[in-house]
N, C-alpha and C. Protein backbone atom coordinates (compact mmCIF):
# COMPACT_ATOMS: atom_id res chain seq x y z
N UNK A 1 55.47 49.62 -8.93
CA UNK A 1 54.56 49.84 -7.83
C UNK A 1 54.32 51.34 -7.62
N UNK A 2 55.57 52.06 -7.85
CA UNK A 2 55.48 53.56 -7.33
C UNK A 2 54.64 54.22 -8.60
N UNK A 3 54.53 54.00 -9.88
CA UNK A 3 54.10 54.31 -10.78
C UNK A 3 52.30 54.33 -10.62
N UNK A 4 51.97 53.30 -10.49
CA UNK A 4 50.73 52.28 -9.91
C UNK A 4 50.22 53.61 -8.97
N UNK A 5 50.48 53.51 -7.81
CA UNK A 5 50.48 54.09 -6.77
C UNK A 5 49.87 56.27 -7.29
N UNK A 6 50.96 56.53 -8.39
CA UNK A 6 50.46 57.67 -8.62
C UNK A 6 49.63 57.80 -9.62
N UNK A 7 49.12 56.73 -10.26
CA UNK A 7 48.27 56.64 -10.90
C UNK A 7 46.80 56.77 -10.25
N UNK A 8 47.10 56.11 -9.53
CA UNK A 8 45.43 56.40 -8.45
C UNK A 8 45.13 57.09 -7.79
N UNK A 9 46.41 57.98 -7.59
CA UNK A 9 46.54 59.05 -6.18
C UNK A 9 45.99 60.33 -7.24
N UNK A 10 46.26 60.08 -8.59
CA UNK A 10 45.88 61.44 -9.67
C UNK A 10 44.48 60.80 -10.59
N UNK A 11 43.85 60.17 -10.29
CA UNK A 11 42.51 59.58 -10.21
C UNK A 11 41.96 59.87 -9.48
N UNK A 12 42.05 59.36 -8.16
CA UNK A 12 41.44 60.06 -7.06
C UNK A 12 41.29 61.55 -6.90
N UNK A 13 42.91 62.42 -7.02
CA UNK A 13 42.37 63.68 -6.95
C UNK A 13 41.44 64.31 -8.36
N UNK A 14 41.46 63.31 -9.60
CA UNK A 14 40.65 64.04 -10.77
C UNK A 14 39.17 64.26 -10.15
N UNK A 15 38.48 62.68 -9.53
CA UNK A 15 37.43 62.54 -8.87
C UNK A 15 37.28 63.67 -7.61
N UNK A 16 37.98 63.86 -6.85
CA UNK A 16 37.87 65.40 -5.64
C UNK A 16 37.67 66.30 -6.50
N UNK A 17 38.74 67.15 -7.28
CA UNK A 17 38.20 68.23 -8.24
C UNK A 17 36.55 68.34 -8.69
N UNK A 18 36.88 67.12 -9.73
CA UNK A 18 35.28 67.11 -10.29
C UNK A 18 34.24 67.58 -9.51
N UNK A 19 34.32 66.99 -7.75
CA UNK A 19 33.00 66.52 -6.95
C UNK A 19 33.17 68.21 -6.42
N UNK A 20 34.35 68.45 -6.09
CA UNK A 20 34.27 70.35 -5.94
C UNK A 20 33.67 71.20 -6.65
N UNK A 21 34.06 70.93 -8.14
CA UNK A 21 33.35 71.87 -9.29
C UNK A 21 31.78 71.48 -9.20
N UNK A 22 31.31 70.22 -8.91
CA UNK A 22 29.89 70.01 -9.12
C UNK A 22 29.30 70.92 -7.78
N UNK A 23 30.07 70.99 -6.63
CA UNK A 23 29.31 71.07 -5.51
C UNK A 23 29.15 72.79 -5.60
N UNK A 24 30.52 73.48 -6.26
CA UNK A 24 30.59 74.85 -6.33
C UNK A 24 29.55 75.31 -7.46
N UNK A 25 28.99 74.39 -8.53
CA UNK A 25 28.18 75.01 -9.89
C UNK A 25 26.84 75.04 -8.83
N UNK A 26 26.68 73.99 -8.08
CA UNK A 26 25.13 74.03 -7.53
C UNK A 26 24.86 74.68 -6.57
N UNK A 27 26.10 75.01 -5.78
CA UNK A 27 25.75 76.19 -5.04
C UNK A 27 25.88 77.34 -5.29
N UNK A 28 26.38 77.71 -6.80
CA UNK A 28 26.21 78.93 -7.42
C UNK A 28 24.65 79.08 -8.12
N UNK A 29 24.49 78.02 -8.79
CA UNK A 29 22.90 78.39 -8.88
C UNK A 29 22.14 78.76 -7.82
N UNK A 30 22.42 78.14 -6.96
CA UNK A 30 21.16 78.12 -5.73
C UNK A 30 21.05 79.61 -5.21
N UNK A 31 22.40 80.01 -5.34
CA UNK A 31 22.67 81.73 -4.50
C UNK A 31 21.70 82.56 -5.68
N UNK A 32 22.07 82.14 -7.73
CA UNK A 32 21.72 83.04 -8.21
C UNK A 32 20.15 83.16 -8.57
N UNK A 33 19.47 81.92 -7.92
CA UNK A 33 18.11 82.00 -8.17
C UNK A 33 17.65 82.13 -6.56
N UNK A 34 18.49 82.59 -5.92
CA UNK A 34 17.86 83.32 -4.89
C UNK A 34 17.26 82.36 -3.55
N UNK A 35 17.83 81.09 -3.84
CA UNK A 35 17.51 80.58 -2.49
C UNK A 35 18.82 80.37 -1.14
N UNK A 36 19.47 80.79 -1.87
CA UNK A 36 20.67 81.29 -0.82
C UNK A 36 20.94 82.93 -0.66
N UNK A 37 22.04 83.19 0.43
CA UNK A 37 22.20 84.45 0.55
C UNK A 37 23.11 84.63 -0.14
N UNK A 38 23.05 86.58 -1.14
CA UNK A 38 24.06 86.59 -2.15
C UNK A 38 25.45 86.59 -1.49
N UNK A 39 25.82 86.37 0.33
CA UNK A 39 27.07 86.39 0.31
C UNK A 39 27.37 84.82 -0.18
N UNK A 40 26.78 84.21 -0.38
CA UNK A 40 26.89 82.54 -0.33
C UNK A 40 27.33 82.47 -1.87
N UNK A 41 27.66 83.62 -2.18
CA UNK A 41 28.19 83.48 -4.18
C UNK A 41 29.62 83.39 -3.66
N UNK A 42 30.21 83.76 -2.88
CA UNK A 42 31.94 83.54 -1.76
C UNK A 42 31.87 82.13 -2.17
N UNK A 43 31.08 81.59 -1.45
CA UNK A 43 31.87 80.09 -1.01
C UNK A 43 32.03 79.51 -2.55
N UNK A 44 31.33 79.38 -3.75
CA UNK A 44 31.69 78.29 -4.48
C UNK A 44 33.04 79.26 -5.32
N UNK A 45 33.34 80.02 -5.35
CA UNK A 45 34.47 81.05 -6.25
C UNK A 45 35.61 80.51 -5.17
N UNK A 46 35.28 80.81 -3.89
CA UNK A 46 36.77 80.20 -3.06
C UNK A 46 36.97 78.57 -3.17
N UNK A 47 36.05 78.00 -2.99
CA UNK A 47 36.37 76.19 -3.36
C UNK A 47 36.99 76.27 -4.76
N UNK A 48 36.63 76.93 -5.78
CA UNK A 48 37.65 76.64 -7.16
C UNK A 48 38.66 77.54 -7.20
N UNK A 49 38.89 78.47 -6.16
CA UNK A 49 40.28 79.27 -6.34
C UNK A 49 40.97 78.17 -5.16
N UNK A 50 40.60 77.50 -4.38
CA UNK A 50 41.55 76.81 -3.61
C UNK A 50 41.86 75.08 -4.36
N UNK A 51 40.48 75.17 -4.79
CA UNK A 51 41.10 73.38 -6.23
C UNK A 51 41.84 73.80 -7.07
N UNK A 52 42.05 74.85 -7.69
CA UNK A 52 43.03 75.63 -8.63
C UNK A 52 44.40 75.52 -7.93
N UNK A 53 44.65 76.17 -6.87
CA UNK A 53 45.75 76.22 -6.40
C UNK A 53 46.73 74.89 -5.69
N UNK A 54 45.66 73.86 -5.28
CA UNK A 54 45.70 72.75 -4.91
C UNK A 54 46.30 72.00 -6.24
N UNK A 55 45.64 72.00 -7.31
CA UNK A 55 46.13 71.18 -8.83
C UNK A 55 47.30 72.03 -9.02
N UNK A 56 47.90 73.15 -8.87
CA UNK A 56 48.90 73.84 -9.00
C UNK A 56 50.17 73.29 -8.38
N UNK A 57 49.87 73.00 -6.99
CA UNK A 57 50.92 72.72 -6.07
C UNK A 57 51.34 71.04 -6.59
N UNK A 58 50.44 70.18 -6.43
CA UNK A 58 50.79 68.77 -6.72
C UNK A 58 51.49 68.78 -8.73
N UNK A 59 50.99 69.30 -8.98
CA UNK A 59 51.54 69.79 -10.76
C UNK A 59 52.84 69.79 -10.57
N UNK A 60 53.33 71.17 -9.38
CA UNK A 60 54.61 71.64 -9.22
C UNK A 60 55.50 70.13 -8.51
N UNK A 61 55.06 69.63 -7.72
CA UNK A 61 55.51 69.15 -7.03
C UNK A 61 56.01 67.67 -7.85
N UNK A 62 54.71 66.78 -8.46
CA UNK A 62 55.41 66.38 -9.70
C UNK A 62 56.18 66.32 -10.45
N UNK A 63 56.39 67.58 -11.29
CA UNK A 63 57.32 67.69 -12.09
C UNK A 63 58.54 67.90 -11.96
């Protein structure tokens, strides 16, 4: 059961990552073709330095 259990819990977070990286690529385009403001190039670099560190901690915590 407990096996089961982290199987989906590291599915689920593959699916969060992914939907972060998609949301951070399109709001990096959007800043670099200029329909956002260039401070708005911040937000998608901090969403993948904080999914980075997030896959870091559960990694650690895992093993």
């Amino acid at each position: 059961m407990n096996t089961m259990a982290a199987d989906n819990s590291g599915r689920t977070q593959l699916w969060a990552v992914r939907a972060v990286q998609a949301v951070s690529l399109m709001l990096f385009a959007l800043a670099i073709f200029g329909v956002l403001p260039p401070l708005s190039l911040l937000v998608p670099v901090a969403l993948v330095v904080v999914t980075e560190l997030v896959q870091r901690t559960t990694a650690v915590r895992r093993a």
